[in-house]
N, C-alpha and C. Protein backbone atom coordinates (compact mmCIF):
# COMPACT_ATOMS: atom_id res chain seq x y z
N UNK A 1 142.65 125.89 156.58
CA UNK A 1 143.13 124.65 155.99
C UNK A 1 142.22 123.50 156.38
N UNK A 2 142.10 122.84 155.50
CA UNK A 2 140.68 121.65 155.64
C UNK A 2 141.43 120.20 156.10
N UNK A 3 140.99 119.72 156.97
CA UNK A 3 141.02 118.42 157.72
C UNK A 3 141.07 117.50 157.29
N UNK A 4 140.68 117.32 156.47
CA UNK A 4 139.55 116.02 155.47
C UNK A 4 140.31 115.57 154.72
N UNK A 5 141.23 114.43 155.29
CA UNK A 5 141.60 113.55 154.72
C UNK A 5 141.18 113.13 153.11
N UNK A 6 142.24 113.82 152.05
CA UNK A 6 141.30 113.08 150.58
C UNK A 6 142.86 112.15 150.03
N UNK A 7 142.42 111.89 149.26
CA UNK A 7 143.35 110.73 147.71
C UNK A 7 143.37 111.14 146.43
N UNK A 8 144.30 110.79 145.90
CA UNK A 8 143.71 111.23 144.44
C UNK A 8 144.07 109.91 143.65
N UNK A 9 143.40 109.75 142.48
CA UNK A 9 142.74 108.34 141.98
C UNK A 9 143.42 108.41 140.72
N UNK A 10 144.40 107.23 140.42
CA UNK A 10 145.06 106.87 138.92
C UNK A 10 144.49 105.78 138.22
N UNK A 11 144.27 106.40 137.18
CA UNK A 11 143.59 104.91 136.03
C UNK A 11 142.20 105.04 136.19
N UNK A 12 141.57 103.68 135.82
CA UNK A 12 139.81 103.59 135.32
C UNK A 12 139.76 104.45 134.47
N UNK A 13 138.33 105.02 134.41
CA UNK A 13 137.54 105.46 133.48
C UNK A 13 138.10 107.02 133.26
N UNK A 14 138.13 107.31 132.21
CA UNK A 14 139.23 108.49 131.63
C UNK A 14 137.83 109.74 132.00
N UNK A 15 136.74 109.36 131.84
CA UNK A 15 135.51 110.29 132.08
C UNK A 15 135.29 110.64 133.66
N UNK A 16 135.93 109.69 134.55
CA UNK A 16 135.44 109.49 136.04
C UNK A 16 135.39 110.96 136.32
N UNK A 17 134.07 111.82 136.81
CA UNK A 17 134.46 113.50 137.57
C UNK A 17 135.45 113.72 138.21
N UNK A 18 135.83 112.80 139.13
CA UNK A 18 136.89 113.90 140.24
C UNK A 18 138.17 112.70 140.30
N UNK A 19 139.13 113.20 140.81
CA UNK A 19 140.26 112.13 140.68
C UNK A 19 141.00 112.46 142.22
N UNK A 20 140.71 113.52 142.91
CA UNK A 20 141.01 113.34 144.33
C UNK A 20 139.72 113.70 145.01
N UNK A 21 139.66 112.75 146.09
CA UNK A 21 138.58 112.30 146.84
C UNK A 21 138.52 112.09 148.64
N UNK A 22 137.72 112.66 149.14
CA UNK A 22 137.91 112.51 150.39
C UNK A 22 137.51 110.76 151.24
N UNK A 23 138.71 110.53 152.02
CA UNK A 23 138.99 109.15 152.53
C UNK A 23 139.09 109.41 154.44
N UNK A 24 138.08 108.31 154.71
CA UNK A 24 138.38 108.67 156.35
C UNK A 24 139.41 108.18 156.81
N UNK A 25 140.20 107.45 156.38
CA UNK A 25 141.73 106.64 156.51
C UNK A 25 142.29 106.06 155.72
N UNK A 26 143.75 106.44 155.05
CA UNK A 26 143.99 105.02 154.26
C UNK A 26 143.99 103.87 154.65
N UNK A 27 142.85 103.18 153.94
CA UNK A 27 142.95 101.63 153.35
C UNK A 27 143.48 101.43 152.37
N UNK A 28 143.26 99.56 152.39
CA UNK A 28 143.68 98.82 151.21
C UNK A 28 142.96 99.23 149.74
N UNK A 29 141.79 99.27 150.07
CA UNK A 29 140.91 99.70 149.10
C UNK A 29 139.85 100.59 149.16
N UNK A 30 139.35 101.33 147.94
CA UNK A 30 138.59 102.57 147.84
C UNK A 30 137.30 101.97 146.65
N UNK A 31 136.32 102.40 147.20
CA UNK A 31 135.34 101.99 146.16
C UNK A 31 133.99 103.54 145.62
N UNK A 32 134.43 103.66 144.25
CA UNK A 32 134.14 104.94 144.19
C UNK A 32 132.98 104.43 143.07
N UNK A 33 131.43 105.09 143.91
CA UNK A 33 130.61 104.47 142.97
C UNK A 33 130.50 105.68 141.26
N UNK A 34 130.09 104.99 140.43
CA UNK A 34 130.26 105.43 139.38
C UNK A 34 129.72 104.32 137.86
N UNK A 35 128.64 105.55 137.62
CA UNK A 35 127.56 104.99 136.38
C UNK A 35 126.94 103.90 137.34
N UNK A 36 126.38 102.74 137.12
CA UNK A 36 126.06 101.61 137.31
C UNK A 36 126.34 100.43 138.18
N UNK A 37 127.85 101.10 138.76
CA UNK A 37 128.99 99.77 139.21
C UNK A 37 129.32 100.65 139.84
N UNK A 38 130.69 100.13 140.54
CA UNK A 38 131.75 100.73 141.79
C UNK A 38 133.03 100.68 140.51
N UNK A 39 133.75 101.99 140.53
CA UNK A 39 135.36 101.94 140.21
C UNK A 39 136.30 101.32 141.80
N UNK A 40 137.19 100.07 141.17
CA UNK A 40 137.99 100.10 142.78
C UNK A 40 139.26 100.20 142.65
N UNK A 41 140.24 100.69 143.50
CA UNK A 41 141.45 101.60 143.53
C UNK A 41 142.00 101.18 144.80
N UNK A 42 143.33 100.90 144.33
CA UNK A 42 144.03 100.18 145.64
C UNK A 42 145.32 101.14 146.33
N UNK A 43 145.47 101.23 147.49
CA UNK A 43 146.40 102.01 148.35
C UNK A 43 147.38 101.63 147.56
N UNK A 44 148.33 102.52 147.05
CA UNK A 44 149.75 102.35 147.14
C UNK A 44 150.78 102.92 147.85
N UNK A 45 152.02 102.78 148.00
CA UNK A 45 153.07 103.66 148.43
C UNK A 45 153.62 104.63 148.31
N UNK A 46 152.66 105.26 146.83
CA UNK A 46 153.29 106.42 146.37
C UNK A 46 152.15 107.61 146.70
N UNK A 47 152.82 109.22 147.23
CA UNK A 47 152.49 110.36 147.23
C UNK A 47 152.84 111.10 146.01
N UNK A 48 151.31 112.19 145.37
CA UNK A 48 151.66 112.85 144.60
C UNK A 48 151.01 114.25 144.88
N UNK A 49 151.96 115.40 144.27
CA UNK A 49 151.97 117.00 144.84
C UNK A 49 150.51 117.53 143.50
N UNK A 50 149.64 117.91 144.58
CA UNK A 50 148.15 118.20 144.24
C UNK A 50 148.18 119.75 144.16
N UNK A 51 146.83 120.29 143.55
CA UNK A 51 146.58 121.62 144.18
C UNK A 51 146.07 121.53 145.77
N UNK A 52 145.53 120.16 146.13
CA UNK A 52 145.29 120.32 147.51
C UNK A 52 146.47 120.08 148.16
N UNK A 53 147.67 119.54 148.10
CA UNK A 53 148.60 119.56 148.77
C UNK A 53 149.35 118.17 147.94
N UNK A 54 150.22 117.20 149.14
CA UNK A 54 150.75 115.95 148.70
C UNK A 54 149.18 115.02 149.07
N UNK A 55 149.21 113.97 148.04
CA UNK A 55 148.16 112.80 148.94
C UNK A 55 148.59 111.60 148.13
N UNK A 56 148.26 111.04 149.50
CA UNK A 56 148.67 108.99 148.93
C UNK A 56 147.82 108.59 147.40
N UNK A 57 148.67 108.02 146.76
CA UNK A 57 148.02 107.75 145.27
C UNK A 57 147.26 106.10 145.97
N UNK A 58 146.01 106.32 144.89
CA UNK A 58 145.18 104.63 145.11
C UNK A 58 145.33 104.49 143.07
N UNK A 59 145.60 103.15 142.93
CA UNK A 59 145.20 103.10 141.80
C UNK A 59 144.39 102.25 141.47
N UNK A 60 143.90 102.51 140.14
CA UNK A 60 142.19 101.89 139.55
C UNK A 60 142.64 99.96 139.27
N UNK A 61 142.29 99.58 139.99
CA UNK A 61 142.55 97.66 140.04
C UNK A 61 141.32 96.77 139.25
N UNK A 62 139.40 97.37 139.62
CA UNK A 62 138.97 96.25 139.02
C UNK A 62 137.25 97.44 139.14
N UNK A 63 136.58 96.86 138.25
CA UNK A 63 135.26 97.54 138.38
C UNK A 63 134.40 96.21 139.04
N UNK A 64 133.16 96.79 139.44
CA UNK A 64 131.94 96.03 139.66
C UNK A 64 130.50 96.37 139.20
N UNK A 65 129.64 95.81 138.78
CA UNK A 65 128.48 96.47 138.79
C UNK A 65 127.71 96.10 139.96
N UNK A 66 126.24 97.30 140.25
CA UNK A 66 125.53 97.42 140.78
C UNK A 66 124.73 96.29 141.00
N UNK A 67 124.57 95.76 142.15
CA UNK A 67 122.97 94.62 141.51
C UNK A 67 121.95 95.32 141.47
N UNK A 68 121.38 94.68 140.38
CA UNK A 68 119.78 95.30 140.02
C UNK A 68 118.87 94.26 140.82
């Protein structure tokens, strides 16, 4: 059984690859880079039942782009 703290990610980009993700602690916020910019996803209160197990839901709040 694996250690490694992950999340799994609601909302943004309907294309984003993966939607649970490994986190070294919940925080307030998660910044998952993607295309050009950062997707960002905020801690909530709610747990949902994964193939990896239960994990704290973050949901998708605001994008950023990259500076060039």
């Amino acid at each position: 059984m694996s250690t490694i703290a992950k999340a799994v990610l609601e909302g943004g980009p309907h294309d984003l690859p993966t939607r649970i993700v490994p986190i070294t602690a919940p925080e307030g916020e998660l910044k998952v880079p993607f295309r050009d910019g950062y997707e960002h996803f905020l801690l909530t209160q709610r747990e949902r039942d994964t193939k990896e197990g239960r994990l704290r839901v973050y949901e998708w709040c605001d994008r950023t782009k990259i500076a060039e």
